[in-house]
N, C-alpha and C. Protein backbone atom coordinates (compact mmCIF):
# COMPACT_ATOMS: atom_id res chain seq x y z
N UNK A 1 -16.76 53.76 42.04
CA UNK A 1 -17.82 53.07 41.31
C UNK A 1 -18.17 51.76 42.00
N UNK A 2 -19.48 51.32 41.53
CA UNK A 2 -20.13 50.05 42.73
C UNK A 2 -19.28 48.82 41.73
N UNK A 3 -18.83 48.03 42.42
CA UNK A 3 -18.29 46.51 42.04
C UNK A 3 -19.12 45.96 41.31
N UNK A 4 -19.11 45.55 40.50
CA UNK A 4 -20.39 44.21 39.76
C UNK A 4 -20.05 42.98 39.89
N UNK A 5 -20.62 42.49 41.15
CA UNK A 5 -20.19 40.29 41.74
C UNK A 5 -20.15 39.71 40.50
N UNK A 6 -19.30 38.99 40.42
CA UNK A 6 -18.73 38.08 39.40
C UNK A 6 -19.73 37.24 39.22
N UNK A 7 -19.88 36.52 37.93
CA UNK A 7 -21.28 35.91 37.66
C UNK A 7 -21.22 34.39 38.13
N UNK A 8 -22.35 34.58 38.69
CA UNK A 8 -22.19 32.89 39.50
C UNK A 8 -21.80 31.56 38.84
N UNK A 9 -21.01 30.87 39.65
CA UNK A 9 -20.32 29.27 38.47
C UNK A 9 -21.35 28.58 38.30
N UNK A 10 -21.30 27.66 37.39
CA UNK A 10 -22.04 26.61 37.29
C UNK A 10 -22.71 25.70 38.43
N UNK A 11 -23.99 25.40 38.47
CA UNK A 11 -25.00 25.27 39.32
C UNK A 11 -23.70 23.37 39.94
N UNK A 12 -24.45 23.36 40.73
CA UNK A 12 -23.97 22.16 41.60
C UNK A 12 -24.06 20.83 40.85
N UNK A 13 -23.81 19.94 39.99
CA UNK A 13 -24.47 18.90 39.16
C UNK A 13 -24.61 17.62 40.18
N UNK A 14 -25.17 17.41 39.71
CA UNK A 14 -25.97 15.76 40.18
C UNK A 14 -24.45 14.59 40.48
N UNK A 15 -24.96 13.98 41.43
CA UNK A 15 -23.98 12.74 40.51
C UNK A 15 -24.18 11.98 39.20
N UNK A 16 -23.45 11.56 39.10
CA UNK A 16 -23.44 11.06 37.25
C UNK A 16 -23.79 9.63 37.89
N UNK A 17 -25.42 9.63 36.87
CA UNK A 17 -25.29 8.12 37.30
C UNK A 17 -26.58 7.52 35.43
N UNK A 18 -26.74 6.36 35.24
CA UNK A 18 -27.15 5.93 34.56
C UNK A 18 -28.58 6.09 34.35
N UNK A 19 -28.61 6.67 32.63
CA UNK A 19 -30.47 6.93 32.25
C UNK A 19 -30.16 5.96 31.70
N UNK A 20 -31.45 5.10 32.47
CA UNK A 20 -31.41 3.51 32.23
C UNK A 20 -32.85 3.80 31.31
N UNK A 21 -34.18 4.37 31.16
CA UNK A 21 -34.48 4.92 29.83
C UNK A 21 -33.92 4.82 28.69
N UNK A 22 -32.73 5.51 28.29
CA UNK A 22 -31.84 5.31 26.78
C UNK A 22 -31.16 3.54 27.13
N UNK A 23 -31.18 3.17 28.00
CA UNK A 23 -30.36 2.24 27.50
C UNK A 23 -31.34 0.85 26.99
N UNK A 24 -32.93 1.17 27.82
CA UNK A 24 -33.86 0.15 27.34
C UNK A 24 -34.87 0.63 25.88
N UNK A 25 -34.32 1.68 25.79
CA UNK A 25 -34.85 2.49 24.64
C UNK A 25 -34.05 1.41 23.13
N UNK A 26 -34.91 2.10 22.01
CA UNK A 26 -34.34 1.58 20.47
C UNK A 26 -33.13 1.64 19.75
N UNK A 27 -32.91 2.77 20.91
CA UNK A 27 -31.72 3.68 20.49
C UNK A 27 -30.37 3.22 20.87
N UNK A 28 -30.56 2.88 22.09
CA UNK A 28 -29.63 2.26 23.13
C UNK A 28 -29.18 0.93 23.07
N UNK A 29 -30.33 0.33 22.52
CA UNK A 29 -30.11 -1.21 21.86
C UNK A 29 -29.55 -1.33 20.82
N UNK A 30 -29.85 -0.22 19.85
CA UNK A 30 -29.18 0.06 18.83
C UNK A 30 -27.73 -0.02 18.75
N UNK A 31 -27.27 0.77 19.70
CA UNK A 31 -26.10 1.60 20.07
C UNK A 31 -25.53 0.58 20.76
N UNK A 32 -25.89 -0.71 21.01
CA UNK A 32 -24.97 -1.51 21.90
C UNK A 32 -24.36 -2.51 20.49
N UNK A 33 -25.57 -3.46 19.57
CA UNK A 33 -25.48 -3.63 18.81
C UNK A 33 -24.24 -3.28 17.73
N UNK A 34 -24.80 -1.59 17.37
CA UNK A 34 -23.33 -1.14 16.53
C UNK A 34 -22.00 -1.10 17.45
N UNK A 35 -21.75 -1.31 18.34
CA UNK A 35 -20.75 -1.24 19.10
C UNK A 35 -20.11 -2.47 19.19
N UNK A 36 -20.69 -3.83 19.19
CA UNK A 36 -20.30 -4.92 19.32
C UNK A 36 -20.19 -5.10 17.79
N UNK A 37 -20.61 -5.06 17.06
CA UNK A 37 -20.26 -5.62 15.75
C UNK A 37 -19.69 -4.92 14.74
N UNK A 38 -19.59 -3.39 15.46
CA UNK A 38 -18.39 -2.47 14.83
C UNK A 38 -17.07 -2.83 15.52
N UNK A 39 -16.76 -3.38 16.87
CA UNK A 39 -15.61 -3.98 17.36
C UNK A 39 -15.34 -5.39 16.53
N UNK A 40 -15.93 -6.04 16.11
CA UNK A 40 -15.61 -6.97 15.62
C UNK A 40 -15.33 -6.74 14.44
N UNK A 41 -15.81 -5.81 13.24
CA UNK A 41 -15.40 -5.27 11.99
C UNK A 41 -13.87 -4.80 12.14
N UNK A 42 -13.19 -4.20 12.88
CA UNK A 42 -12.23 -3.85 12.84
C UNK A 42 -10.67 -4.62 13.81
N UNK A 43 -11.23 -5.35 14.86
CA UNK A 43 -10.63 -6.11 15.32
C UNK A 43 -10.41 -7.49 13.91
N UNK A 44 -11.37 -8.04 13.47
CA UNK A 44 -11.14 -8.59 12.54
C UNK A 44 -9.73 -8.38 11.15
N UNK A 45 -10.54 -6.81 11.02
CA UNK A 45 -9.46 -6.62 10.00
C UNK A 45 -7.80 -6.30 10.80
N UNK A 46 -7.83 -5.85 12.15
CA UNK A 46 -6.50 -5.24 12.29
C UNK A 46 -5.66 -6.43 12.58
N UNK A 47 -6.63 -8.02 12.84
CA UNK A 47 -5.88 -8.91 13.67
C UNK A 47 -5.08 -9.80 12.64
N UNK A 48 -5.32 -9.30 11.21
CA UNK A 48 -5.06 -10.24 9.97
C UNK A 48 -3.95 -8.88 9.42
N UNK A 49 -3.18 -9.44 8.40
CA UNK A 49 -2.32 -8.87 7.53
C UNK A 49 -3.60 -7.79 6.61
N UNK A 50 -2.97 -7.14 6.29
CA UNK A 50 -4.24 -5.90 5.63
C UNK A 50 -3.23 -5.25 4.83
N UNK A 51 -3.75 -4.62 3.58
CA UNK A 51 -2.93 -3.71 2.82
C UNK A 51 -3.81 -2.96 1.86
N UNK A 52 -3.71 -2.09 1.18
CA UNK A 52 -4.30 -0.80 0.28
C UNK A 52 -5.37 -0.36 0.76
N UNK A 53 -6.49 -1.05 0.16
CA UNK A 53 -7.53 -0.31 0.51
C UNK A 53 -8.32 -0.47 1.65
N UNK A 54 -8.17 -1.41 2.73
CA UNK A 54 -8.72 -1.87 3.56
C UNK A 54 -7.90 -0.98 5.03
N UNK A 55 -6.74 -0.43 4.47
CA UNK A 55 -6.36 1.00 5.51
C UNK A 55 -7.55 1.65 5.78
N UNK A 56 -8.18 2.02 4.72
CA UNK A 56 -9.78 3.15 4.78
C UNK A 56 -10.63 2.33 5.51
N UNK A 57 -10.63 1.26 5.08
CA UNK A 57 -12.10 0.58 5.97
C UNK A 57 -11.41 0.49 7.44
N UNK A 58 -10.28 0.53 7.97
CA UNK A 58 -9.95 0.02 8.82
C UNK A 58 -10.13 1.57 9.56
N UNK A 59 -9.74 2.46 9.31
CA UNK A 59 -10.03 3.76 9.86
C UNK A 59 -11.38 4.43 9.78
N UNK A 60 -12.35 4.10 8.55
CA UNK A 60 -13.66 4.60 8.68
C UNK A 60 -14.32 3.99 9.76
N UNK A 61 -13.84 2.37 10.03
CA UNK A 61 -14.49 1.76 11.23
C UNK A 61 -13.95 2.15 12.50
N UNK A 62 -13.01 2.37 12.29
CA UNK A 62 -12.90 2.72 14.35
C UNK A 62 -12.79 4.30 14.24
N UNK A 63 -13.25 4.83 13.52
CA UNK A 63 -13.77 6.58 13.50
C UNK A 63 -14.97 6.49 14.31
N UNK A 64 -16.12 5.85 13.32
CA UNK A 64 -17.01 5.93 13.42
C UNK A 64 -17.69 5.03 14.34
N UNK A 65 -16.52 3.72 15.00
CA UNK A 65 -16.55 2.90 16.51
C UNK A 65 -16.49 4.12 17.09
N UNK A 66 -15.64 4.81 17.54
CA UNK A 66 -15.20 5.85 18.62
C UNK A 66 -16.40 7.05 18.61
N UNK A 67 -16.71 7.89 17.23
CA UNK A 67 -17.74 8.49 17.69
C UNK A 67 -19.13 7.72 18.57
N UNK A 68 -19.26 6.44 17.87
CA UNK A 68 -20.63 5.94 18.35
C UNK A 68 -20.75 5.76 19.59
N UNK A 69 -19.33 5.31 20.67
CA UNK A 69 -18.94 5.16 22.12
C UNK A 69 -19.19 5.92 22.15
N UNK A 70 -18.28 7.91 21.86
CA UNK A 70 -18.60 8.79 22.67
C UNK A 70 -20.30 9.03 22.86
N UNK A 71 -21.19 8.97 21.98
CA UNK A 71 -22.22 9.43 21.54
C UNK A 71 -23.13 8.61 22.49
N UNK A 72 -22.98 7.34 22.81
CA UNK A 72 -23.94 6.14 23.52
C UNK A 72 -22.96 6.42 24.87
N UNK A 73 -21.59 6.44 25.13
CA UNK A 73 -21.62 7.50 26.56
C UNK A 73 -21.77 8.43 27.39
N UNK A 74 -22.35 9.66 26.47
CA UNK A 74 -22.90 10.84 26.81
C UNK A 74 -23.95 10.74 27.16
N UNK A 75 -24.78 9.77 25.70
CA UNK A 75 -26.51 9.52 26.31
C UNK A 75 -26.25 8.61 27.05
N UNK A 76 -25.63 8.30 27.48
CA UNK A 76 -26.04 7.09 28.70
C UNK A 76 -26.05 7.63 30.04
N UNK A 77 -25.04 8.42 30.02
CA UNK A 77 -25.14 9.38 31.23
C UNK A 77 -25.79 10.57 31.44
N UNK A 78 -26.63 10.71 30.00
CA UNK A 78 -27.85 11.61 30.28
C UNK A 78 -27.39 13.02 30.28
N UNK A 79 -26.21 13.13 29.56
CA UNK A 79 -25.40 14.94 29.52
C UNK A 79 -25.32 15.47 28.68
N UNK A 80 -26.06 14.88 27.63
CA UNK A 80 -25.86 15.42 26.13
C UNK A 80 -26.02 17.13 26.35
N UNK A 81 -26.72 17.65 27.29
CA UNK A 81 -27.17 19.41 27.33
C UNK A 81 -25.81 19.81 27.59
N UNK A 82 -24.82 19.15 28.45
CA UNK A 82 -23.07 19.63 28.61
C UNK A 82 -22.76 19.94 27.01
N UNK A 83 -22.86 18.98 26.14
CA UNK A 83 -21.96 19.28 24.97
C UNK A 83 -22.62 20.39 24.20
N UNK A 84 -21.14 21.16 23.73
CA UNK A 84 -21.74 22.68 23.52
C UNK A 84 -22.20 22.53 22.18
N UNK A 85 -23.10 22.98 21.92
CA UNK A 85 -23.77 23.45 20.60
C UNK A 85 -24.54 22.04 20.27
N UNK A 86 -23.58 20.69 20.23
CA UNK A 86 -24.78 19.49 19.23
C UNK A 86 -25.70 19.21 20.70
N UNK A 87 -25.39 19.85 22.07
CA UNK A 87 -26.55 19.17 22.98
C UNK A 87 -27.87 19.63 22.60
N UNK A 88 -27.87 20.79 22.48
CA UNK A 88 -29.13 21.41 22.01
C UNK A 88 -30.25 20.49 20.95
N UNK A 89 -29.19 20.20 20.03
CA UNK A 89 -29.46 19.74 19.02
C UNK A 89 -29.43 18.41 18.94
N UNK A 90 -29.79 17.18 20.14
CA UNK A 90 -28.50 15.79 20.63
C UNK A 90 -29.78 14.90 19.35
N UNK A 91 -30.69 15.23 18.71
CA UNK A 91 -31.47 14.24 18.44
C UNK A 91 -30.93 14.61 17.02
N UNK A 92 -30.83 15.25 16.62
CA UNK A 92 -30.47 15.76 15.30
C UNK A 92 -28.56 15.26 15.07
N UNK A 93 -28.30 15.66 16.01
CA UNK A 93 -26.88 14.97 16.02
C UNK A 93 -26.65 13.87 15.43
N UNK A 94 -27.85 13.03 16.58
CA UNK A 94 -27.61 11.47 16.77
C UNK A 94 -28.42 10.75 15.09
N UNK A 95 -29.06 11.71 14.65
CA UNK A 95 -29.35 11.20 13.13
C UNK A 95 -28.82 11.39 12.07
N UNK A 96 -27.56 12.69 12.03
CA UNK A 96 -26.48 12.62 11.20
C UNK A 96 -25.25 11.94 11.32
N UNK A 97 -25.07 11.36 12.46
CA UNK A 97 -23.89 10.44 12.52
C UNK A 97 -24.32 8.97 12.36
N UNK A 98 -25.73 8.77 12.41
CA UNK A 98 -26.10 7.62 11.99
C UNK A 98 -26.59 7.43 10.46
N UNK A 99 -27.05 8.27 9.54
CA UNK A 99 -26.92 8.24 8.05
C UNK A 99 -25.41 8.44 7.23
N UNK A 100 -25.06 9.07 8.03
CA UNK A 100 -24.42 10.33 7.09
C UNK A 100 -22.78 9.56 7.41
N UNK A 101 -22.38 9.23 8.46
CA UNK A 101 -21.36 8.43 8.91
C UNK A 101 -21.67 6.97 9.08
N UNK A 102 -22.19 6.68 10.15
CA UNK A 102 -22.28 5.26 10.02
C UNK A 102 -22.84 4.31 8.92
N UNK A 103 -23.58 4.79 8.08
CA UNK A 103 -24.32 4.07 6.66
C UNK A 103 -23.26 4.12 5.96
N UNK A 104 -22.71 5.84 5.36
CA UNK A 104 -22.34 5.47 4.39
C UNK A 104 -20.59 5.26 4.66
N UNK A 105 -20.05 5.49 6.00
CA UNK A 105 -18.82 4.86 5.97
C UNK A 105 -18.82 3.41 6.24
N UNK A 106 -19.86 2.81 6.78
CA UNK A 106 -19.91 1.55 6.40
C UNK A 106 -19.84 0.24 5.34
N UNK A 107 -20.98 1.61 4.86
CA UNK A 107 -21.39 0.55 3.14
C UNK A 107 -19.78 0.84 2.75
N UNK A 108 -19.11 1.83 2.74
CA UNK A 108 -17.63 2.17 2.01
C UNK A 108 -17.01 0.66 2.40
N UNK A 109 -16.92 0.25 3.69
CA UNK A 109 -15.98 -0.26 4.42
C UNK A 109 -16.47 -1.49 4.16
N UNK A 110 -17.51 -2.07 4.15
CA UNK A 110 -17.95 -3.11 3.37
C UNK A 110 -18.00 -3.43 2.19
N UNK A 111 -17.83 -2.45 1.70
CA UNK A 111 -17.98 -3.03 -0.05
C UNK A 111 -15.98 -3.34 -0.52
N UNK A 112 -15.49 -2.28 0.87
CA UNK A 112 -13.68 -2.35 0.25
C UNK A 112 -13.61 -4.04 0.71
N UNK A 113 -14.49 -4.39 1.90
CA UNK A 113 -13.76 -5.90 2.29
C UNK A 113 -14.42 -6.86 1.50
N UNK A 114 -15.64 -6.95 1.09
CA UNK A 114 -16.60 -7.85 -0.40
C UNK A 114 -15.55 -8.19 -1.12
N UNK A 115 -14.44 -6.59 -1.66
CA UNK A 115 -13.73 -6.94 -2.64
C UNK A 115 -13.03 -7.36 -2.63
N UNK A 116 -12.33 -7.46 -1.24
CA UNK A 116 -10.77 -7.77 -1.22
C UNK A 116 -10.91 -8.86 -1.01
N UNK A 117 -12.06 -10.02 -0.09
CA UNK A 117 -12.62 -11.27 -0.21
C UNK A 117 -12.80 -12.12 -2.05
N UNK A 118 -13.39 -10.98 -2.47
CA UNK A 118 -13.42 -11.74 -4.06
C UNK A 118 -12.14 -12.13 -4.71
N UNK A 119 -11.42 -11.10 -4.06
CA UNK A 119 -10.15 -11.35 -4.52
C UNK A 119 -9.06 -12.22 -4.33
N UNK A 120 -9.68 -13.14 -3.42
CA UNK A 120 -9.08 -14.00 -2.64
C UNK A 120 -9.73 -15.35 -2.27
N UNK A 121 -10.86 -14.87 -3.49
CA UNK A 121 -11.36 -16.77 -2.92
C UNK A 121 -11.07 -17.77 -3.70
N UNK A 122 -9.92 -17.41 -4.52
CA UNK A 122 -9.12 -18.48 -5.34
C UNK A 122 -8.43 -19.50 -3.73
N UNK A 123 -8.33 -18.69 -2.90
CA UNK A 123 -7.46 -19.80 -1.52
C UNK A 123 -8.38 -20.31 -0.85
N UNK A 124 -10.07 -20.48 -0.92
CA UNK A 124 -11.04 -21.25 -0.51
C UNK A 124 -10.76 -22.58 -1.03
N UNK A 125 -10.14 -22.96 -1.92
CA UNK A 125 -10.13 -24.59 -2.26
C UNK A 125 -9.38 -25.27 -1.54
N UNK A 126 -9.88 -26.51 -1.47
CA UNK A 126 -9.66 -27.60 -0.85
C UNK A 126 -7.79 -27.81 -1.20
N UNK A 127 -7.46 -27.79 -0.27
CA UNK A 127 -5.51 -28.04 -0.75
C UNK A 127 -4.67 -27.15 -1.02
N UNK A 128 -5.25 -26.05 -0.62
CA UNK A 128 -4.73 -24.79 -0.63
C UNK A 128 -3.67 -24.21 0.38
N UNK A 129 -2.76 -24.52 0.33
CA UNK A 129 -1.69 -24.37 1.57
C UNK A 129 -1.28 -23.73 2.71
N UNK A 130 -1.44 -22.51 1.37
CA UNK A 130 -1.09 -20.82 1.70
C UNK A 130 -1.67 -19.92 2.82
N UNK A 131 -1.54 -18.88 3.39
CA UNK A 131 -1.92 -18.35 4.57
C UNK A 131 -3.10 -17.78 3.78
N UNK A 132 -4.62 -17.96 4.10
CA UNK A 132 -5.41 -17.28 3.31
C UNK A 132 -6.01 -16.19 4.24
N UNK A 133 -6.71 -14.80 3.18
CA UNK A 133 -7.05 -13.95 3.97
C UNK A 133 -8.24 -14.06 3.55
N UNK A 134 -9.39 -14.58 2.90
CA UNK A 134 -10.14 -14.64 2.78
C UNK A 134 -11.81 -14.94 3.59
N UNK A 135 -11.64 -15.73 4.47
CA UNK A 135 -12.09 -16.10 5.89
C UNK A 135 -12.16 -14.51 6.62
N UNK A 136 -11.55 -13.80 6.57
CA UNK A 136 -11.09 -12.55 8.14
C UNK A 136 -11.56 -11.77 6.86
N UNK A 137 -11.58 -11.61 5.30
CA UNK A 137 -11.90 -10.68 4.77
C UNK A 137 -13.32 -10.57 4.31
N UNK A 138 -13.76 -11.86 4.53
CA UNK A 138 -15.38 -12.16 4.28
C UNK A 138 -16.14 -11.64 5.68
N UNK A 139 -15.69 -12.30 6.89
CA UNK A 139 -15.98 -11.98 7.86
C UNK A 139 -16.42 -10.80 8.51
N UNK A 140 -15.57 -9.98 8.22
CA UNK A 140 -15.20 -8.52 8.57
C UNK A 140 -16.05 -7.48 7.36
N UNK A 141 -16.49 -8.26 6.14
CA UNK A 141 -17.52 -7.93 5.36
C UNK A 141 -18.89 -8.17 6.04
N UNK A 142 -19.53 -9.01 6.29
CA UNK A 142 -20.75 -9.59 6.76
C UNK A 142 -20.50 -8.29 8.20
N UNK A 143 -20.06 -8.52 8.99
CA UNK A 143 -19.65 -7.38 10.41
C UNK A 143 -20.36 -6.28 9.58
N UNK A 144 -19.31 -5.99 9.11
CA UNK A 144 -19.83 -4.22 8.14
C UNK A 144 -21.44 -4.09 7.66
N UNK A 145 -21.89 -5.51 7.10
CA UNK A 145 -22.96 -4.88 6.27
C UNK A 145 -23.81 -5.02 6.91
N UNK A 146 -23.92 -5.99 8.37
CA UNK A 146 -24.68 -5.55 9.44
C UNK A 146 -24.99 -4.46 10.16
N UNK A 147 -23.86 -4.16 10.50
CA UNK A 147 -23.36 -3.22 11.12
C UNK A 147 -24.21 -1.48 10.78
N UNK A 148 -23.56 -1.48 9.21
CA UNK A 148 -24.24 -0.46 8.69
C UNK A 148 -25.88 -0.37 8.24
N UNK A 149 -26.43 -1.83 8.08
CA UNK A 149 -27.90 -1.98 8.63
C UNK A 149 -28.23 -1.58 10.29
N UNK A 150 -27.71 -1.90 10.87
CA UNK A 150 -28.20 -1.29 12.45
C UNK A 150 -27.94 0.16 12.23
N UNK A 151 -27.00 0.80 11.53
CA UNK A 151 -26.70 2.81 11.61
C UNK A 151 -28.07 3.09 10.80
N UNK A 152 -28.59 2.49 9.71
CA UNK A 152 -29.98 2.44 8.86
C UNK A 152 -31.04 2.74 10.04
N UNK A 153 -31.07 1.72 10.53
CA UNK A 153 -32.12 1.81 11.54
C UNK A 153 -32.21 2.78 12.33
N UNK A 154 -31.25 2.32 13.08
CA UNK A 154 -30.90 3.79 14.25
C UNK A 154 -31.39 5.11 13.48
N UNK A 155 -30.70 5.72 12.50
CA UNK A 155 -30.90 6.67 11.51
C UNK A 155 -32.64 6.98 11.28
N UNK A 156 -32.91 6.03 10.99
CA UNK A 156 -34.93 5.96 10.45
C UNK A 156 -35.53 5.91 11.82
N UNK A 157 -34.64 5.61 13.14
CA UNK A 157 -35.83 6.02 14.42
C UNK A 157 -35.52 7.42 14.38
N UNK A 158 -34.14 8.00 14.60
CA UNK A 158 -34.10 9.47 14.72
C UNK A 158 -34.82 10.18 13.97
N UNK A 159 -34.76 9.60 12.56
CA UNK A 159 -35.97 10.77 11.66
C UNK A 159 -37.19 10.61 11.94
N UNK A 160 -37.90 9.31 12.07
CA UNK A 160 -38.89 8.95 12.55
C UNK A 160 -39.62 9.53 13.72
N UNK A 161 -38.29 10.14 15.17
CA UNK A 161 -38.50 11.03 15.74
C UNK A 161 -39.08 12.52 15.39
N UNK A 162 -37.86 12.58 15.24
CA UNK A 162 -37.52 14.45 14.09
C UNK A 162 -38.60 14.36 13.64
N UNK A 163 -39.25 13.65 12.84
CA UNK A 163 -40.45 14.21 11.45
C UNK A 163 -42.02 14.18 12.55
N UNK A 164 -41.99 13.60 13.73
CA UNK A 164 -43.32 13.45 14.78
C UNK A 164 -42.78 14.69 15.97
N UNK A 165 -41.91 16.07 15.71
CA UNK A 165 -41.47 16.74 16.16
C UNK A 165 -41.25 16.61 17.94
N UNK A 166 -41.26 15.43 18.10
CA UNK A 166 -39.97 15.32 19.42
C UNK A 166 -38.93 15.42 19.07
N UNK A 167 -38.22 16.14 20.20
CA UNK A 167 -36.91 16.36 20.27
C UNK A 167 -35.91 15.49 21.21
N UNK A 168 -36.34 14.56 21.80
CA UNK A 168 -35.74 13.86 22.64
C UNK A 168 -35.02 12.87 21.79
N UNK A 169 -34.27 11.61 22.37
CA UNK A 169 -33.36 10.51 21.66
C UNK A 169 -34.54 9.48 22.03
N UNK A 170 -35.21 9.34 23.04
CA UNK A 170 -35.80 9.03 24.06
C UNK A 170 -38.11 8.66 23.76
């Protein structure tokens, strides 16, 4: 019987180099934005004493830090078509991890540090001795509710995309 040649490998790829497009794009600005002030949401909280509920905020934020890197490193290098199944889909992706994760694990993660700040601004007075956490728990609030205003945005360009049926990030 005749042989059937093995099916050819994957085509030769490019070098990997920077779509400087996404990075001067809304998206990309976006994406630098939540990145810097989602590092500071959680560096904040991990660099202070933390306990109960601020475990969750402390993990919803560097979840949803780490997806947003991978997500603004893929588009940055312009490979989103590599990743199997959401490349197809990279605009639609990029608008459920920005409602659906970054909003509302934000608002979560902000509203746990609001509280744990309220709870603690009895050590805002003047003569107050004690090691206060209130400062790093306010802080790390304001971070968040920014923060999850920039995933808002980001979120309303992708649909804003989606609903004018481009499919690009771009």
């Amino acid at each position: 019987p005749p042989s059937v040649p093995p099916p050819s490998g994957p085509s030769a790829r490019a070098s990997l180099s920077l779509h400087r497009p996404y990075l001067r794009s809304p998206l990309g600005l976006l994406r630098l934005g939540q990145l810097a002030l989602g590092a500071a949401f959680w560096v904040t909280v991990a660099a202070h004493k933390y306990e109960g509920a601020a475990h969750f905020a402390l993990f919803a934020a560097v979840l949803v830090w780490l997806l947003t890197l991978a997500l603004f490193g893929v588009s940055l290098l312009g490979r989103w078509e590599l990743v199997p199944w959401l490349g197809s889909h990279w605009l639609l992706t990029n608008l459920v991890h920005d409602l659906a994760l970054g909003v509302g694990l934000y608002a979560a993660a902000t509203g746990i540090m609001g509280y744990k700040a309220s709870q603690r601004s009895y050590c805002n007075l003047p003569g107050y001795s004690q090691h206060c956490l209130y400062g790093a728990y306010l802080s790390a609030s304001i971070c968040g509710g920014i923060t999850a205003c920039l995933y808002l945005f980001s979120g309303l360009y992708c649909l804003s995309r989606r609903c004018r049926d481009q499919r690009d990030i771009i």
